[in-house]
N, C-alpha and C. Protein backbone atom coordinates (compact mmCIF):
# COMPACT_ATOMS: atom_id res chain seq x y z
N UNK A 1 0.85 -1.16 0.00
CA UNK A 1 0.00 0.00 0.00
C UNK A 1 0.90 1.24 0.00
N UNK A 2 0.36 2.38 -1.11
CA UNK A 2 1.26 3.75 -0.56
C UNK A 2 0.26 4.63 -0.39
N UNK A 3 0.97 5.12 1.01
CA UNK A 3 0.44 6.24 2.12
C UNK A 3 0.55 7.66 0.96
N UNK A 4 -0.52 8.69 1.09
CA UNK A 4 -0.40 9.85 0.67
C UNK A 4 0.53 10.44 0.45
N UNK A 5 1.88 10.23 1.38
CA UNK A 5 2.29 10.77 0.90
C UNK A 5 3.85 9.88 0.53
N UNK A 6 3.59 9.05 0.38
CA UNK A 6 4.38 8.13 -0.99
C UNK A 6 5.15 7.19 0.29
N UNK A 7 4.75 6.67 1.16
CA UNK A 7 5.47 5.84 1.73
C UNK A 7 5.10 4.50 1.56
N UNK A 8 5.97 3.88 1.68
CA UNK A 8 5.09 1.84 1.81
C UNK A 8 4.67 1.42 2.74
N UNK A 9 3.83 1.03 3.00
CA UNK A 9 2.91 0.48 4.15
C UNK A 9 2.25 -0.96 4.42
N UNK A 10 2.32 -1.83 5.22
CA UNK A 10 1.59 -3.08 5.15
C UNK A 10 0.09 -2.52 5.37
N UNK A 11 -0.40 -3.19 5.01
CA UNK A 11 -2.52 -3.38 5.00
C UNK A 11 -2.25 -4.53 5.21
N UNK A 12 -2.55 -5.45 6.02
CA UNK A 12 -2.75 -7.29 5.97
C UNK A 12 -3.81 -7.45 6.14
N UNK A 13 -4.70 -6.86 6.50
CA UNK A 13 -6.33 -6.61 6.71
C UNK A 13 -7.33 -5.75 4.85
N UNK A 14 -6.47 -5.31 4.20
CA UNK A 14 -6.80 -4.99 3.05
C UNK A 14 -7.88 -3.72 3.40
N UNK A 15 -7.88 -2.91 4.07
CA UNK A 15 -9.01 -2.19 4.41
C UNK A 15 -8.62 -0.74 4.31
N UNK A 16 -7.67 -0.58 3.88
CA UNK A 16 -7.32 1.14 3.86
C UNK A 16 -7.51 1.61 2.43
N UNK A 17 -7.89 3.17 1.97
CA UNK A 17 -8.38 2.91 0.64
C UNK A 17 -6.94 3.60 -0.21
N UNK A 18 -7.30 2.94 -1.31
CA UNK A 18 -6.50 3.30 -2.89
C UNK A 18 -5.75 1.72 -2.65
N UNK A 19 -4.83 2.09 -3.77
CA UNK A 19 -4.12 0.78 -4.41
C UNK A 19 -3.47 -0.18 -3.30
N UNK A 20 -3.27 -1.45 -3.69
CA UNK A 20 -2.17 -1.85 -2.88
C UNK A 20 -1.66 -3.34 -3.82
N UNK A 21 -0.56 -3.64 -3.39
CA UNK A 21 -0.11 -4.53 -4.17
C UNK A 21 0.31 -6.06 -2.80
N UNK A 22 0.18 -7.14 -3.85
CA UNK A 22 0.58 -8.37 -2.55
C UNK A 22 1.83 -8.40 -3.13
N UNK A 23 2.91 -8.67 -1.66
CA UNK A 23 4.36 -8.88 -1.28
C UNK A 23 4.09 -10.16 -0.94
N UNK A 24 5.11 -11.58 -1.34
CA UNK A 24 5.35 -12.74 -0.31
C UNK A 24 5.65 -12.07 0.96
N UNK A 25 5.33 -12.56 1.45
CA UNK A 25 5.74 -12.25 3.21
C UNK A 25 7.01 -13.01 3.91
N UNK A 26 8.08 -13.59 2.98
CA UNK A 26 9.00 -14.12 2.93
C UNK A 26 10.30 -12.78 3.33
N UNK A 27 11.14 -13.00 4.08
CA UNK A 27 11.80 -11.86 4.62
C UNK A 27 12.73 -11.72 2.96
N UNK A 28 13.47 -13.31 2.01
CA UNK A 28 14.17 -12.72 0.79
C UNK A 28 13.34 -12.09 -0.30
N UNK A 29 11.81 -12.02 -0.27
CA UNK A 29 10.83 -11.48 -1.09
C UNK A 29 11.01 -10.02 -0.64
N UNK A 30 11.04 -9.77 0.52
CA UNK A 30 10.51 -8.25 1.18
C UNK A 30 11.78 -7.92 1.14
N UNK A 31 13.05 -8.31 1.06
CA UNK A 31 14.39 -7.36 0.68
C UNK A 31 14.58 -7.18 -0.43
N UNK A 32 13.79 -8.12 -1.46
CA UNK A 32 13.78 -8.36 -3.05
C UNK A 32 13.06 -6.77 -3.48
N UNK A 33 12.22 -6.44 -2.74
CA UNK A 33 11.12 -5.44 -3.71
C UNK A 33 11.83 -4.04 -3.75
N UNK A 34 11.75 -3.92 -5.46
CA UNK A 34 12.35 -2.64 -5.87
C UNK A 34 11.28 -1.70 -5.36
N UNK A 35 11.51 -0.16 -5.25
CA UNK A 35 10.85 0.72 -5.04
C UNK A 35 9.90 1.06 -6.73
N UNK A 36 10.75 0.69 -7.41
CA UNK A 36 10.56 1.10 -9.11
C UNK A 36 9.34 0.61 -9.52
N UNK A 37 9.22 -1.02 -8.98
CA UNK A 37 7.50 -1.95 -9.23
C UNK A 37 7.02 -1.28 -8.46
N UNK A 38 7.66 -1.58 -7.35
CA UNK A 38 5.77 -0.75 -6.36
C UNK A 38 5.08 0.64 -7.29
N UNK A 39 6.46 1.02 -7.51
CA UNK A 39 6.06 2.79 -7.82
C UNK A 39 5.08 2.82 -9.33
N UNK A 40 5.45 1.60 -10.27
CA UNK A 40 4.62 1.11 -11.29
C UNK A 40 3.13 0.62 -11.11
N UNK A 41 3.09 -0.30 -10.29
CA UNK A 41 1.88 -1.04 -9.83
C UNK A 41 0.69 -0.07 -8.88
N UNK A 42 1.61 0.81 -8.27
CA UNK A 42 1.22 1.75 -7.49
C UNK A 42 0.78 2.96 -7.86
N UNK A 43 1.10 3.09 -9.09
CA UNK A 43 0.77 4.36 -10.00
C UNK A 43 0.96 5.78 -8.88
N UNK A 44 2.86 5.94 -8.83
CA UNK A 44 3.08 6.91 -7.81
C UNK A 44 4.11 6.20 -7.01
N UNK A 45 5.11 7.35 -7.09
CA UNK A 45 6.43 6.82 -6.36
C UNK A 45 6.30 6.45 -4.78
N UNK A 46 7.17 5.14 -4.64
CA UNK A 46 6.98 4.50 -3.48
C UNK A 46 8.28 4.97 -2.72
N UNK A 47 8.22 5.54 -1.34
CA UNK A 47 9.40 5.45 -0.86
C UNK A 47 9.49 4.32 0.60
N UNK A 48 10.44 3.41 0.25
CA UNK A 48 10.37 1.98 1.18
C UNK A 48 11.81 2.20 1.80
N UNK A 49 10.94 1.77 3.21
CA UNK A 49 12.26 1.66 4.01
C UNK A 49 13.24 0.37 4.13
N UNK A 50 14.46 0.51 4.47
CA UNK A 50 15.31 -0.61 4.51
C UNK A 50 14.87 -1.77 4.58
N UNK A 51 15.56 -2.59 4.07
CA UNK A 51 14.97 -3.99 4.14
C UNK A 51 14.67 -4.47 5.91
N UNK A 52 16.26 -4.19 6.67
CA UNK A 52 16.12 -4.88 7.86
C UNK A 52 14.43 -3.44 8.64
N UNK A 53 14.54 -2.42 8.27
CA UNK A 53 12.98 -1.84 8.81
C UNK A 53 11.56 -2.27 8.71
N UNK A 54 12.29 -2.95 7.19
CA UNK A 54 10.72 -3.59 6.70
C UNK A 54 10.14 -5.11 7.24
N UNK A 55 11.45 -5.70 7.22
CA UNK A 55 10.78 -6.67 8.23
C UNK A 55 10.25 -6.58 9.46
N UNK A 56 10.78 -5.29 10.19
CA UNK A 56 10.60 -5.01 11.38
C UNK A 56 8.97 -4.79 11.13
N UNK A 57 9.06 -3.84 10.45
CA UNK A 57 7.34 -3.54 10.15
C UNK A 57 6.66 -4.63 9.89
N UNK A 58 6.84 -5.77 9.03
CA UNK A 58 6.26 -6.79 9.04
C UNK A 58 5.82 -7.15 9.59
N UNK A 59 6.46 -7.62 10.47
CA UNK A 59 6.65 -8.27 12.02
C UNK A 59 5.42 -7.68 13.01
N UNK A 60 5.77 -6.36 13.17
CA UNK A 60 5.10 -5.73 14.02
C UNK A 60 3.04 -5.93 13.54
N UNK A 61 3.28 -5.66 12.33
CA UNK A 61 1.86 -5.61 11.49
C UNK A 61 1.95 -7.01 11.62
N UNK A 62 2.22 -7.67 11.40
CA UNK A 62 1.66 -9.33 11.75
C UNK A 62 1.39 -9.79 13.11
N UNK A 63 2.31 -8.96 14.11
CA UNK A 63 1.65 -9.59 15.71
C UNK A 63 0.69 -8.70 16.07
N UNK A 64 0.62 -7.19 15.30
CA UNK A 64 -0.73 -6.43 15.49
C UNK A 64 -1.84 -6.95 15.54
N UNK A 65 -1.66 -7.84 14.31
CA UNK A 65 -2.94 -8.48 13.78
C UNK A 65 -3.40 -9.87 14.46
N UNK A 66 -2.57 -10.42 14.89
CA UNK A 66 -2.57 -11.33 16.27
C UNK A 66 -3.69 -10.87 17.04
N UNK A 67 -2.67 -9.67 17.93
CA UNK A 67 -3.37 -8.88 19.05
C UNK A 67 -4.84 -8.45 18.89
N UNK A 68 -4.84 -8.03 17.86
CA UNK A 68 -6.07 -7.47 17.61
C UNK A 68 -7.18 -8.38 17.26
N UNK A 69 -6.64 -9.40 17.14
CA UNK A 69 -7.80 -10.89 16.87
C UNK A 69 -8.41 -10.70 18.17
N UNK A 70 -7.19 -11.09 18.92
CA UNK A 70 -7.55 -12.09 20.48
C UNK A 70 -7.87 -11.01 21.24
N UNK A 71 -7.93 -9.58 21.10
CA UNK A 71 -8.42 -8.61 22.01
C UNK A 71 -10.01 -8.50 21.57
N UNK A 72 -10.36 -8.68 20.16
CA UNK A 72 -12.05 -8.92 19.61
C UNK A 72 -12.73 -10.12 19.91
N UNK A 73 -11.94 -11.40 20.14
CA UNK A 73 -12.26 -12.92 21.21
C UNK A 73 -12.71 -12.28 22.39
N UNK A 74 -11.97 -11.49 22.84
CA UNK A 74 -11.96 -11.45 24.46
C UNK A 74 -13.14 -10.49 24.22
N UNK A 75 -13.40 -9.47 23.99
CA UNK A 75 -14.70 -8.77 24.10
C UNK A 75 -15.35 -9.22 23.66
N UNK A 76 -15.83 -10.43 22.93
CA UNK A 76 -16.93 -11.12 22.47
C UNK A 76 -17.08 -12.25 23.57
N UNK A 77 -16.44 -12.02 24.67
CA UNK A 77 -16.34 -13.51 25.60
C UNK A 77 -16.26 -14.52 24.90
N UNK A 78 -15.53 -14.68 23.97
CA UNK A 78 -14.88 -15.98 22.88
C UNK A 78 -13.84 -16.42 23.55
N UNK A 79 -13.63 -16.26 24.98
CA UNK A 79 -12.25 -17.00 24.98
C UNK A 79 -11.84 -17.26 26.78
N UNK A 80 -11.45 -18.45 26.23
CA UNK A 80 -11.40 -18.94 28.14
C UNK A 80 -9.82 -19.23 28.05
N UNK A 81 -9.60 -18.34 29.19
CA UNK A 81 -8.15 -18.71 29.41
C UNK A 81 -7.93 -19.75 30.97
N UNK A 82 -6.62 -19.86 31.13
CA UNK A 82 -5.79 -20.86 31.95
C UNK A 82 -6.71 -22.40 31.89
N UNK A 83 -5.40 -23.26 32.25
CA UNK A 83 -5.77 -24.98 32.38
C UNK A 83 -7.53 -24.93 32.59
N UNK A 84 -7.77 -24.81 33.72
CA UNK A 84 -9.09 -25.26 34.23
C UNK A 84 -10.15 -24.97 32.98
N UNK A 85 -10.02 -24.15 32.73
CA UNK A 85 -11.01 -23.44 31.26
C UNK A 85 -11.01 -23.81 30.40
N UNK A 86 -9.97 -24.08 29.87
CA UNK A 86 -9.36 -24.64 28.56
C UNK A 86 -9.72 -25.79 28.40
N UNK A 87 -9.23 -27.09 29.76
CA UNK A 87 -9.72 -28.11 29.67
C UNK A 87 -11.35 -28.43 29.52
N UNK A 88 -12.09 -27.48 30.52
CA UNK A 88 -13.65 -27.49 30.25
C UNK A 88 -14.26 -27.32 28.80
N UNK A 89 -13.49 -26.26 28.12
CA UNK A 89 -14.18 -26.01 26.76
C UNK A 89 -13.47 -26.87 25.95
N UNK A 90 -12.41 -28.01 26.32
CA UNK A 90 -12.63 -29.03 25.33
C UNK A 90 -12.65 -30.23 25.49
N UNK A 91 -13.30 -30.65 27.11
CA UNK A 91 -14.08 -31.25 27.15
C UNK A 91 -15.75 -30.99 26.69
N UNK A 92 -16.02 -29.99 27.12
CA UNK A 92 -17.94 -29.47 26.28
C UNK A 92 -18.11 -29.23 25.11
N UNK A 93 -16.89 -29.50 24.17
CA UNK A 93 -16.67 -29.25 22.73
C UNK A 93 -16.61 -27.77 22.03
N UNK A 94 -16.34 -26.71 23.15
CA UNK A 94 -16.80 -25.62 23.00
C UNK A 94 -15.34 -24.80 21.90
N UNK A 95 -13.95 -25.44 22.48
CA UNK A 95 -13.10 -24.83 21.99
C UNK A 95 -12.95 -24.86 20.55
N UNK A 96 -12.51 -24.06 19.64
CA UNK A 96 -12.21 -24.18 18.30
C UNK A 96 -10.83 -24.11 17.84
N UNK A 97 -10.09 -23.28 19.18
CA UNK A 97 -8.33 -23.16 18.72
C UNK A 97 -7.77 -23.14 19.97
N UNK A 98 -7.11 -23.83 19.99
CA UNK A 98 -5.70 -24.14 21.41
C UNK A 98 -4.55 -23.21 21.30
N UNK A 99 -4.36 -21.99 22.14
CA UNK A 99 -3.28 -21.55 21.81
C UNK A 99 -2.49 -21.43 23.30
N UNK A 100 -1.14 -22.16 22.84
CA UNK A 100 -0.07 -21.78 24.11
C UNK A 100 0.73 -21.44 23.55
N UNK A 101 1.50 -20.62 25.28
CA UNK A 101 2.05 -19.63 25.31
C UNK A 101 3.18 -20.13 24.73
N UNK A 102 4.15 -19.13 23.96
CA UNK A 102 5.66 -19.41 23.59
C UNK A 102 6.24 -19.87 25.06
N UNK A 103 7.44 -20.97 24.86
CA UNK A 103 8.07 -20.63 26.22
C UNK A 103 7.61 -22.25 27.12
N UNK A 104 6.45 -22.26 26.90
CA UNK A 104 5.64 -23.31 27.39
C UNK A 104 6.64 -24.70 27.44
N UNK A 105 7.47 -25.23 28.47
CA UNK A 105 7.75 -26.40 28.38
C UNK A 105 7.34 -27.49 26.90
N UNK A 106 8.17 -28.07 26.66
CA UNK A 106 7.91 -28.89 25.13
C UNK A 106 7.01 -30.15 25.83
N UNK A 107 6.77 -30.65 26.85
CA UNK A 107 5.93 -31.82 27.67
C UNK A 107 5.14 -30.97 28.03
N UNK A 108 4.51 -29.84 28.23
CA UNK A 108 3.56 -29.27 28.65
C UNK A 108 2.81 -28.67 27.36
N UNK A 109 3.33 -28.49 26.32
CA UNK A 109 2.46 -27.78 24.85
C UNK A 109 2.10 -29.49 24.32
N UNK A 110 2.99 -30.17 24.24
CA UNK A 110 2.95 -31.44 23.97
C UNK A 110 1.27 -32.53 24.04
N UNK A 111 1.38 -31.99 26.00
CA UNK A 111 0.05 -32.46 26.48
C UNK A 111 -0.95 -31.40 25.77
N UNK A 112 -0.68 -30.34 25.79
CA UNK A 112 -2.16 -29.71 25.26
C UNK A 112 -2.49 -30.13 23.68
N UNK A 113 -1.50 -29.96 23.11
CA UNK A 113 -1.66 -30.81 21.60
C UNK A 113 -2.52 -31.79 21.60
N UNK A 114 -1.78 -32.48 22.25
CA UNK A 114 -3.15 -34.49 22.59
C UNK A 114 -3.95 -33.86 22.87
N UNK A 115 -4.19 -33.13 24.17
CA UNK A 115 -5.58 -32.86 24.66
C UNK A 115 -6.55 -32.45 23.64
N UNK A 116 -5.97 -31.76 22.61
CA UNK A 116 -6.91 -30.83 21.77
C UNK A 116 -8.18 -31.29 21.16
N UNK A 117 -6.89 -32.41 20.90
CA UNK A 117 -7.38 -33.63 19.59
C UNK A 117 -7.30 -33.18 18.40
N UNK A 118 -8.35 -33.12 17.76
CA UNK A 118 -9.08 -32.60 16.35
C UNK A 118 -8.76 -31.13 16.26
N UNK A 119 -8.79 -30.33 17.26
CA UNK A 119 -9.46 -28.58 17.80
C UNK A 119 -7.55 -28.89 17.35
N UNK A 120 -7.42 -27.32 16.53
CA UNK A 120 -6.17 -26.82 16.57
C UNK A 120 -5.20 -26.45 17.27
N UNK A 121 -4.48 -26.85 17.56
CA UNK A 121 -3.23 -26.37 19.00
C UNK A 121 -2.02 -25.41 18.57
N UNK A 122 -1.60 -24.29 18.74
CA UNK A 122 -0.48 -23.72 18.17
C UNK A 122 -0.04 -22.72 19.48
N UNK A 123 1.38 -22.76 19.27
CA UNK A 123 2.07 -21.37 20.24
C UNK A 123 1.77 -20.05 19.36
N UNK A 124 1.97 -19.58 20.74
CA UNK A 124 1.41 -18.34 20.80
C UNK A 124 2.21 -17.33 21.35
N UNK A 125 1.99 -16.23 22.13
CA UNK A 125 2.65 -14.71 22.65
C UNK A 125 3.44 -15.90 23.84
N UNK A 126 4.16 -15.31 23.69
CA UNK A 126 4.76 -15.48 25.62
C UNK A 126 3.83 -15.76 26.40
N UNK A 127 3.99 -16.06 27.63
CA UNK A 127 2.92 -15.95 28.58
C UNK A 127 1.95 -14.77 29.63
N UNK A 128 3.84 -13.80 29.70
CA UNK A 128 2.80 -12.30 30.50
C UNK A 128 2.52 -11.58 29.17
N UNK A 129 2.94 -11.42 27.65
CA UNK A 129 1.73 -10.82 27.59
C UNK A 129 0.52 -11.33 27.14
N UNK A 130 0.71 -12.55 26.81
CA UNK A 130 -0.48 -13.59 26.59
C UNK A 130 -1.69 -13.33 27.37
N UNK A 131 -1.44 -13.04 29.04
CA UNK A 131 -2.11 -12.66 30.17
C UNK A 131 -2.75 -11.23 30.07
N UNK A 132 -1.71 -10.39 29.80
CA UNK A 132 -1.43 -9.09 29.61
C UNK A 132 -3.17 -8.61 29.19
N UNK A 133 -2.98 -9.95 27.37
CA UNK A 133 -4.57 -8.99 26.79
C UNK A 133 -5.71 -9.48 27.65
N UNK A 134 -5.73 -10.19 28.50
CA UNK A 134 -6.87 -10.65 29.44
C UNK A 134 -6.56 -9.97 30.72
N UNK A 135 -5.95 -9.41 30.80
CA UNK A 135 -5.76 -8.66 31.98
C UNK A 135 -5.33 -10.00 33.31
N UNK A 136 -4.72 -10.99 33.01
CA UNK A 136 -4.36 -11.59 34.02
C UNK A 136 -3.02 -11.96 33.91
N UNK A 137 -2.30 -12.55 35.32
CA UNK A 137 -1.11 -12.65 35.30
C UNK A 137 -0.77 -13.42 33.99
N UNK A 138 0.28 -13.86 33.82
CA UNK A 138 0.99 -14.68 32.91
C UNK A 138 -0.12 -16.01 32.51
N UNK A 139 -0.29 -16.57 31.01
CA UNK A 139 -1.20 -17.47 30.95
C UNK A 139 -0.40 -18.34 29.92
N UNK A 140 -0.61 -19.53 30.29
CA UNK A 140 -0.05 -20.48 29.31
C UNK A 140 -0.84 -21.30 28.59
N UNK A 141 -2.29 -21.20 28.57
CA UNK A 141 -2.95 -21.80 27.47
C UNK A 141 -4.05 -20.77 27.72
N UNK A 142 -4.78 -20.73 26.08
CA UNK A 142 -6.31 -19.95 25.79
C UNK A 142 -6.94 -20.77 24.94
N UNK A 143 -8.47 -20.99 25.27
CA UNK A 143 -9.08 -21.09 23.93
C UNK A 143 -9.80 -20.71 23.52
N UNK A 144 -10.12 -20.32 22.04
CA UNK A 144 -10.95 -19.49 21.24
C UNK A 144 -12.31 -20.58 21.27
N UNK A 145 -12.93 -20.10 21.67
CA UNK A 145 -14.57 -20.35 21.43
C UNK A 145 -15.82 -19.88 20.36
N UNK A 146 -15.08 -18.76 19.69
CA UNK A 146 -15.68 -18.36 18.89
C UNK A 146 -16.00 -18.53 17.60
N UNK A 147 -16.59 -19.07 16.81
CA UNK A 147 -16.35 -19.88 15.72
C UNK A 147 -15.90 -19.19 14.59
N UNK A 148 -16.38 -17.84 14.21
CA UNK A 148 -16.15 -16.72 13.93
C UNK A 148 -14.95 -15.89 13.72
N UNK A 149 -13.68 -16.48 14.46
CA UNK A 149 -13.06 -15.70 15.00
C UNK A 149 -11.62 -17.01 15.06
N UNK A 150 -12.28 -18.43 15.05
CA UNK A 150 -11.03 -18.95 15.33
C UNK A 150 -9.94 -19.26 13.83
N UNK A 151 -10.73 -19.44 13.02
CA UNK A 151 -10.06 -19.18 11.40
C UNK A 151 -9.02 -18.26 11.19
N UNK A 152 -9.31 -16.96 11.35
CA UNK A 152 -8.71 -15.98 11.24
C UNK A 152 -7.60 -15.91 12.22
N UNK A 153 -7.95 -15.89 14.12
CA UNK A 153 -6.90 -16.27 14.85
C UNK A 153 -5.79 -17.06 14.58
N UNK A 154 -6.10 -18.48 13.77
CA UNK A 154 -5.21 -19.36 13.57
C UNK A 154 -4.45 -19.00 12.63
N UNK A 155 -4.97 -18.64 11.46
CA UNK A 155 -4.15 -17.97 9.97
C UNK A 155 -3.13 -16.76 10.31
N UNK A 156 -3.59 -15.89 11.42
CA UNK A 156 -2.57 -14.78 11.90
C UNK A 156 -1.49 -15.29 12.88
N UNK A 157 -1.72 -16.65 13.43
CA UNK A 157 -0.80 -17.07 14.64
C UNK A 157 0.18 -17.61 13.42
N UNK A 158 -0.17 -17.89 12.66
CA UNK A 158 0.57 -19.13 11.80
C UNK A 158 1.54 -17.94 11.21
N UNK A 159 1.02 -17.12 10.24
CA UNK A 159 1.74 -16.05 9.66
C UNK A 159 2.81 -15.51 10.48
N UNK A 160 2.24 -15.23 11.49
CA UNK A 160 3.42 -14.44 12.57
C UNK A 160 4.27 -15.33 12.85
N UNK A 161 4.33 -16.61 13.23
CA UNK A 161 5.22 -17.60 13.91
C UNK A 161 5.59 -17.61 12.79
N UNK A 162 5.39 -18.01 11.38
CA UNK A 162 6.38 -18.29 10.29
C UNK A 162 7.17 -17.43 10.10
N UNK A 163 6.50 -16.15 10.33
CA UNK A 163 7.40 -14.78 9.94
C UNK A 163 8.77 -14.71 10.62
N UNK A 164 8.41 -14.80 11.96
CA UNK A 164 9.56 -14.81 13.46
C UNK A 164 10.57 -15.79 13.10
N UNK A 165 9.88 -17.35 12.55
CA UNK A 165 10.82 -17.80 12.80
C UNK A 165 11.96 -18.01 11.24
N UNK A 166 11.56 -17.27 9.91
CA UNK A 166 12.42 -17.22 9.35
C UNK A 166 13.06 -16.02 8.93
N UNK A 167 12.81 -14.58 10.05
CA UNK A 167 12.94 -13.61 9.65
C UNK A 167 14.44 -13.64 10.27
N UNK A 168 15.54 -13.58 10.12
CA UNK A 168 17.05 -13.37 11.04
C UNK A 168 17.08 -12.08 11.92
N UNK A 169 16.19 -11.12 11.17
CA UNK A 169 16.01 -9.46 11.89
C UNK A 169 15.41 -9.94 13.18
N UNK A 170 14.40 -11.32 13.56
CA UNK A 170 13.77 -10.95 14.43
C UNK A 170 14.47 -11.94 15.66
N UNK A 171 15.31 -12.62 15.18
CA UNK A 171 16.33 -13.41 16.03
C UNK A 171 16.48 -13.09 17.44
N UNK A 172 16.88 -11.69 17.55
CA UNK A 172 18.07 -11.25 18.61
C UNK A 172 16.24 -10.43 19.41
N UNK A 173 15.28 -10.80 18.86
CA UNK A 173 14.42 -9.70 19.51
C UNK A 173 13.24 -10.82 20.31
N UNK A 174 12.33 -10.01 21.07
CA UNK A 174 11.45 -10.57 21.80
C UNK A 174 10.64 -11.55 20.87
N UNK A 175 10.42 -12.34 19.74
CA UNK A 175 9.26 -12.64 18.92
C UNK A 175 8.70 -13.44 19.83
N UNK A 176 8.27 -13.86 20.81
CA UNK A 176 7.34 -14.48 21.69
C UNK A 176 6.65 -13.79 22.21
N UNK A 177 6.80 -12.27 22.58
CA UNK A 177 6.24 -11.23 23.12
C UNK A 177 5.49 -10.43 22.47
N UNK A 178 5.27 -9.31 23.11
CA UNK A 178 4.16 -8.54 21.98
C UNK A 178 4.81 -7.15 21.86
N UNK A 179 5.48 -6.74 20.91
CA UNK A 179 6.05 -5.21 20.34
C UNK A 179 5.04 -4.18 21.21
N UNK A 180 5.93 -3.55 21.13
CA UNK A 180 5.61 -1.95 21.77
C UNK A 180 4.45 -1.27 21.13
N UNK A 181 4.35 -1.46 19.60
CA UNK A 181 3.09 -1.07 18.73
C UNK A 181 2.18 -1.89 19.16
N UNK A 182 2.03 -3.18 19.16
CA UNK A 182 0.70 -4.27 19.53
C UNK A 182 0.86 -3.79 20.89
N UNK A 183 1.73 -3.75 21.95
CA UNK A 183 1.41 -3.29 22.91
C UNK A 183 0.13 -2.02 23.54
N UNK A 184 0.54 -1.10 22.62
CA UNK A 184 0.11 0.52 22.82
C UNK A 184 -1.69 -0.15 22.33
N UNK A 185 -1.40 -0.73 20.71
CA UNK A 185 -2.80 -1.63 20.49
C UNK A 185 -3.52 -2.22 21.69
N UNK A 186 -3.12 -3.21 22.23
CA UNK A 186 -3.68 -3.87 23.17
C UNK A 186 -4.12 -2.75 25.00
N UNK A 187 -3.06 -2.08 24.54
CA UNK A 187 -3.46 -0.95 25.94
C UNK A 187 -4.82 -0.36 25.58
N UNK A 188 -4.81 -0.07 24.29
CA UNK A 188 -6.00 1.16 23.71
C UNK A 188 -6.94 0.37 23.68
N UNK A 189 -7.31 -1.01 23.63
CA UNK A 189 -8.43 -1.66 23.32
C UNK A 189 -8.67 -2.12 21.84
N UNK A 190 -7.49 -1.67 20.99
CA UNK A 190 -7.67 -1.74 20.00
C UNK A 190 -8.60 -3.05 19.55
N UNK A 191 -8.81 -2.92 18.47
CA UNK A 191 -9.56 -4.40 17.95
C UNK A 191 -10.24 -4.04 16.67
């Protein structure tokens, strides 16, 4: 997408208006892109920041979009967090997506996997801020209840974890946690 006034921008939600063009979301795709196509496709010069910025932005716009799932779960009461909950909604068949925390012991994500069964299991944020968007201490498992809502959750957990884990920019940084931007998001209520 270019901003008014000629910058590059992620949309991963597709909702901002005028042009936009699809990037692989591959970190050698997103160092690949000339300013010259965008500025073609874009009808209007693109000015893009560094490659290692742009992943950063990536990054950030992909755990935004995380955050902003599981903060619209949580105000829809779509979502039961810690063991006791988790296990209830999939024992009552209620859960639709298993998400634990990054960090989570490999015998402890392990068991929730089995437990799931069928219902999707994937890591997720860290654990305090996992907690953070529910306003409770540190949490190591959630599940989405919402049927509505768990598609999309899962497709953004997946994106982001793929992103993190083949981006090298995001190596040396928190990717289990939630950026300072999804942060400020998740403070505001965003969603």
């Amino acid at each position: 997408m270019r901003s008014p006034d000629g910058a590059g921008l992620f949309d991963l939600e597709g909702r901002l208006p005028g042009r936009g063009a699809w990037i692989c979301p591959d970190p050698a795709c997103l160092d690949a892109v000339a300013p010259g196509a965008l500025s073609h496709v874009l009808h209007g010069q693109v000015r893009l920041a560094s490659p290692v910025e742009r992943r950063r932005e990536l990054f950030e716009a992909l755990e935004r979009r995380l955050v902003n799932l599981l903060t619209m779960a949580r105000r829809m009461r779509g979502v039961v967090v810690g063991p006791t909950g988790v296990k209830a909604a999939l024992t009552e068949n209620r859960a639709r997506l298993v998400l634990v925390a990054a960090g989570t012991s490999p015998d402890a994500a392990a068991s929730w996997e089995s437990r799931a069964g069928a219902v999707p299991a994937r890591p997720t944020l860290q654990a305090e801020p996992l907690g953070a968007l529910f306003g409770r201490d540190p949490v190591e498992v959630v599940a989405v209840t919402v049927d509505g809502l768990a598609a999309p959750i899962l497709q953004a957990t997946d994106r982001w974890r793929a992103f993190s884990a083949v981006s090298c920019d995001n190596e040396g940084s928190n990717t289990g946690g939630v950026s300072r931007a999804a942060r400020g998001s998740a403070a505001a209520g965003g969603g």
